[in-house]
C-alpha atoms as a PDB file:
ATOM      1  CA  UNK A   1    -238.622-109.417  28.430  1.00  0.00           C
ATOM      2  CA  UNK A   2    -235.780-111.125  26.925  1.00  0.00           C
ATOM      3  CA  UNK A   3    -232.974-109.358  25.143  1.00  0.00           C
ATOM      4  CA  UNK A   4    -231.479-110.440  21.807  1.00  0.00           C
ATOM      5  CA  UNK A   5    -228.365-111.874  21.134  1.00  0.00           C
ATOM      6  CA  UNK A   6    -225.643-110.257  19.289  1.00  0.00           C
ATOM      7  CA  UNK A   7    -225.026-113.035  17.361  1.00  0.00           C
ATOM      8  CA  UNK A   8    -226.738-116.477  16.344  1.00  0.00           C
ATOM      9  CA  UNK A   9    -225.781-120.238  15.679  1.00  0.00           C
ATOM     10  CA  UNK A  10    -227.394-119.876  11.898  1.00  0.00           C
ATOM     11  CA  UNK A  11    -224.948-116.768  11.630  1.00  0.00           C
ATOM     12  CA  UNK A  12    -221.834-118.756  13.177  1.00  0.00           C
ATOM     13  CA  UNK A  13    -222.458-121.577  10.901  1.00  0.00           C
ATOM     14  CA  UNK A  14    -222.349-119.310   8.033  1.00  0.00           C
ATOM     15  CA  UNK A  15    -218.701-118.383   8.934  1.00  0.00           C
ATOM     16  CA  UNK A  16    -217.742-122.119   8.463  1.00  0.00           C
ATOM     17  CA  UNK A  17    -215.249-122.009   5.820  1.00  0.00           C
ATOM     18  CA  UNK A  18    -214.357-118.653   6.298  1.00  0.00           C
ATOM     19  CA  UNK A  19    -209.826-117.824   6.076  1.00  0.00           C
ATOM     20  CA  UNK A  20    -209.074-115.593   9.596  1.00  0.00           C
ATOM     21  CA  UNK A  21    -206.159-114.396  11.440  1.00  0.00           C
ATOM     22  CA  UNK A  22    -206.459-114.828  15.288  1.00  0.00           C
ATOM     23  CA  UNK A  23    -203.696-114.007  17.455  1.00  0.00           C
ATOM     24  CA  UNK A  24    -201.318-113.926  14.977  1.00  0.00           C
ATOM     25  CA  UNK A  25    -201.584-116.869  12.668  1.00  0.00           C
ATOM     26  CA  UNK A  26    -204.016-118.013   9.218  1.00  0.00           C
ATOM     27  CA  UNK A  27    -206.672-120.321   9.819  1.00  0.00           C
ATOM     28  CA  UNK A  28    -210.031-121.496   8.856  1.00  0.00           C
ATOM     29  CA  UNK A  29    -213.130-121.914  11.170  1.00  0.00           C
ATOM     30  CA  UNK A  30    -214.230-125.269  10.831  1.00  0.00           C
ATOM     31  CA  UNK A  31    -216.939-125.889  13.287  1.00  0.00           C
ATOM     32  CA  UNK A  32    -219.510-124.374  15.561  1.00  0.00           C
ATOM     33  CA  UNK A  33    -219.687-125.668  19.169  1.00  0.00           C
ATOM     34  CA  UNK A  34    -223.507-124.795  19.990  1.00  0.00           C
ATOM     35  CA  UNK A  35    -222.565-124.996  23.986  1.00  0.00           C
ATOM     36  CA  UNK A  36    -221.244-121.600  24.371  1.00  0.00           C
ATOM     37  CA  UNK A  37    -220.959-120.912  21.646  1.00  0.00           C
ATOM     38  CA  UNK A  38    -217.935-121.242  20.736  1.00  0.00           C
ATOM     39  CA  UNK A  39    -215.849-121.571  16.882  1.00  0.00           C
ATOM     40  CA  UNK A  40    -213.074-124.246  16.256  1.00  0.00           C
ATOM     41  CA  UNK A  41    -210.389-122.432  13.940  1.00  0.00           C
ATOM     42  CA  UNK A  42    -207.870-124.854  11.925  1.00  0.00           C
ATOM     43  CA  UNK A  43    -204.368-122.752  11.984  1.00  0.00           C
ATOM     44  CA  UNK A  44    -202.355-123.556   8.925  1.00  0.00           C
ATOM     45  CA  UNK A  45    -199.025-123.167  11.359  1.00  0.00           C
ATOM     46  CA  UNK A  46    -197.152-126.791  11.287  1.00  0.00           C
ATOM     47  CA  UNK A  47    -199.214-130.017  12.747  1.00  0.00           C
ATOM     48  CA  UNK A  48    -198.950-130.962  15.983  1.00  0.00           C
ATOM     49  CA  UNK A  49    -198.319-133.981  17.487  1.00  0.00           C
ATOM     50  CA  UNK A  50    -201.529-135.943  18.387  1.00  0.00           C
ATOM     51  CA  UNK A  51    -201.307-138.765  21.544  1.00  0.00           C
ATOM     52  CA  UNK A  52    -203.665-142.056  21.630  1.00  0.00           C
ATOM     53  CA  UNK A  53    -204.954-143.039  24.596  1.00  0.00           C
ATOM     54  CA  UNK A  54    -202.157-144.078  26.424  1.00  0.00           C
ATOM     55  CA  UNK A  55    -199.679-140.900  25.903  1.00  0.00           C
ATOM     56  CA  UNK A  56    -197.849-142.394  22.912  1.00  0.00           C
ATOM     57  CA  UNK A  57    -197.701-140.041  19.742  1.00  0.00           C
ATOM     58  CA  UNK A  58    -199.382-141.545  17.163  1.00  0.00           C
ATOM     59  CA  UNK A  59    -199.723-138.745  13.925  1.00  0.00           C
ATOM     60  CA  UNK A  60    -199.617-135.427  13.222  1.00  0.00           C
ATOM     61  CA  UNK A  61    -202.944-133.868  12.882  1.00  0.00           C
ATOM     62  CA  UNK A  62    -203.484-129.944  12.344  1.00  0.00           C
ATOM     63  CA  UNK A  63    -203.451-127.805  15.161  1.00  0.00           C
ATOM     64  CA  UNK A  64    -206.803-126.446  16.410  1.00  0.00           C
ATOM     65  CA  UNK A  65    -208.262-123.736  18.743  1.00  0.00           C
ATOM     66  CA  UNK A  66    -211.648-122.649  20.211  1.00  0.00           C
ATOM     67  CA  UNK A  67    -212.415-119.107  20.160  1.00  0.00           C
ATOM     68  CA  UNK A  68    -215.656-118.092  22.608  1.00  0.00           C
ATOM     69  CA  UNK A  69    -217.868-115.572  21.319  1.00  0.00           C
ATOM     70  CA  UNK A  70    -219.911-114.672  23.672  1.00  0.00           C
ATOM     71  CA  UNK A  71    -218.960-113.011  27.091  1.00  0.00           C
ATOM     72  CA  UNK A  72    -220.121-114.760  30.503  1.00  0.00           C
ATOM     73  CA  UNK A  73    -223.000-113.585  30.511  1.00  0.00           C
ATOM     74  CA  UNK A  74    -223.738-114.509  27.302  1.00  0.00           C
ATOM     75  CA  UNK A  75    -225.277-110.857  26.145  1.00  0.00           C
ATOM     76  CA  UNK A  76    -222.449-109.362  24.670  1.00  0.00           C
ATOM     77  CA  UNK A  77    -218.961-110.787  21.973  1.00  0.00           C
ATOM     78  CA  UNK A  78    -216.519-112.254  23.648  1.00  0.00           C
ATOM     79  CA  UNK A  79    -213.253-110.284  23.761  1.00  0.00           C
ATOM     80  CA  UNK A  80    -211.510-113.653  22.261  1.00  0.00           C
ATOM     81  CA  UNK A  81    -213.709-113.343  19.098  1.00  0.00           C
ATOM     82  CA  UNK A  82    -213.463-109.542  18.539  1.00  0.00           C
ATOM     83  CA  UNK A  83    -209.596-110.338  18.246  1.00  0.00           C
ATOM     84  CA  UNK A  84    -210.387-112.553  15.388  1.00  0.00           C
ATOM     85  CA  UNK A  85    -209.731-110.779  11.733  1.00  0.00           C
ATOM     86  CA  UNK A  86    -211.121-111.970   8.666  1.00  0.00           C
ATOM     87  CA  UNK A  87    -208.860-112.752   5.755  1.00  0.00           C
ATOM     88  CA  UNK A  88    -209.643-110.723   2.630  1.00  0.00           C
END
């Protein structure tokens, strides 16, 4: 018998969009990463840096981060997106 998960791609997807605050900046989640799964949050701190190929800096581009959400054994949230508050 399999068990259901606490949470579902459909349901991540709908967070797209949504303002957070994760470890103590604003952001936005902009993507779902089905392997995992995991979200992509856009901070609004300052851009970073980005490098081409070769090392060189190149542009700034906003700074991202991936957040897991569920735990290894993929039957519980992840501790990393429990953190993760949603901006009202």
């Amino acid at each position: 018998m399999s068990e259901k998960l606490p949470i579902t791609v459909n349901e991540l997807r709908a967070m797209i969009g949504m303002r957070v605050y994760y470890q103590g900046r604003q952001g936005m989640i902009i993507e779902v990463l089905e392997d995992g799964p995991s979200l992509v949050l856009q901070t609004t701190s300052s851009a970073s840096i980005q490098s081409n190929l070769h090392g060189h800096p190149t542009r700034r581009s906003p700074h991202t981060l991936t957040v897991r959400v569920l735990s290894e054994n993929g039957m519980a949230l992840h501790k990393e997106f429990l953190d993760m508050d949603l901006d009202e």
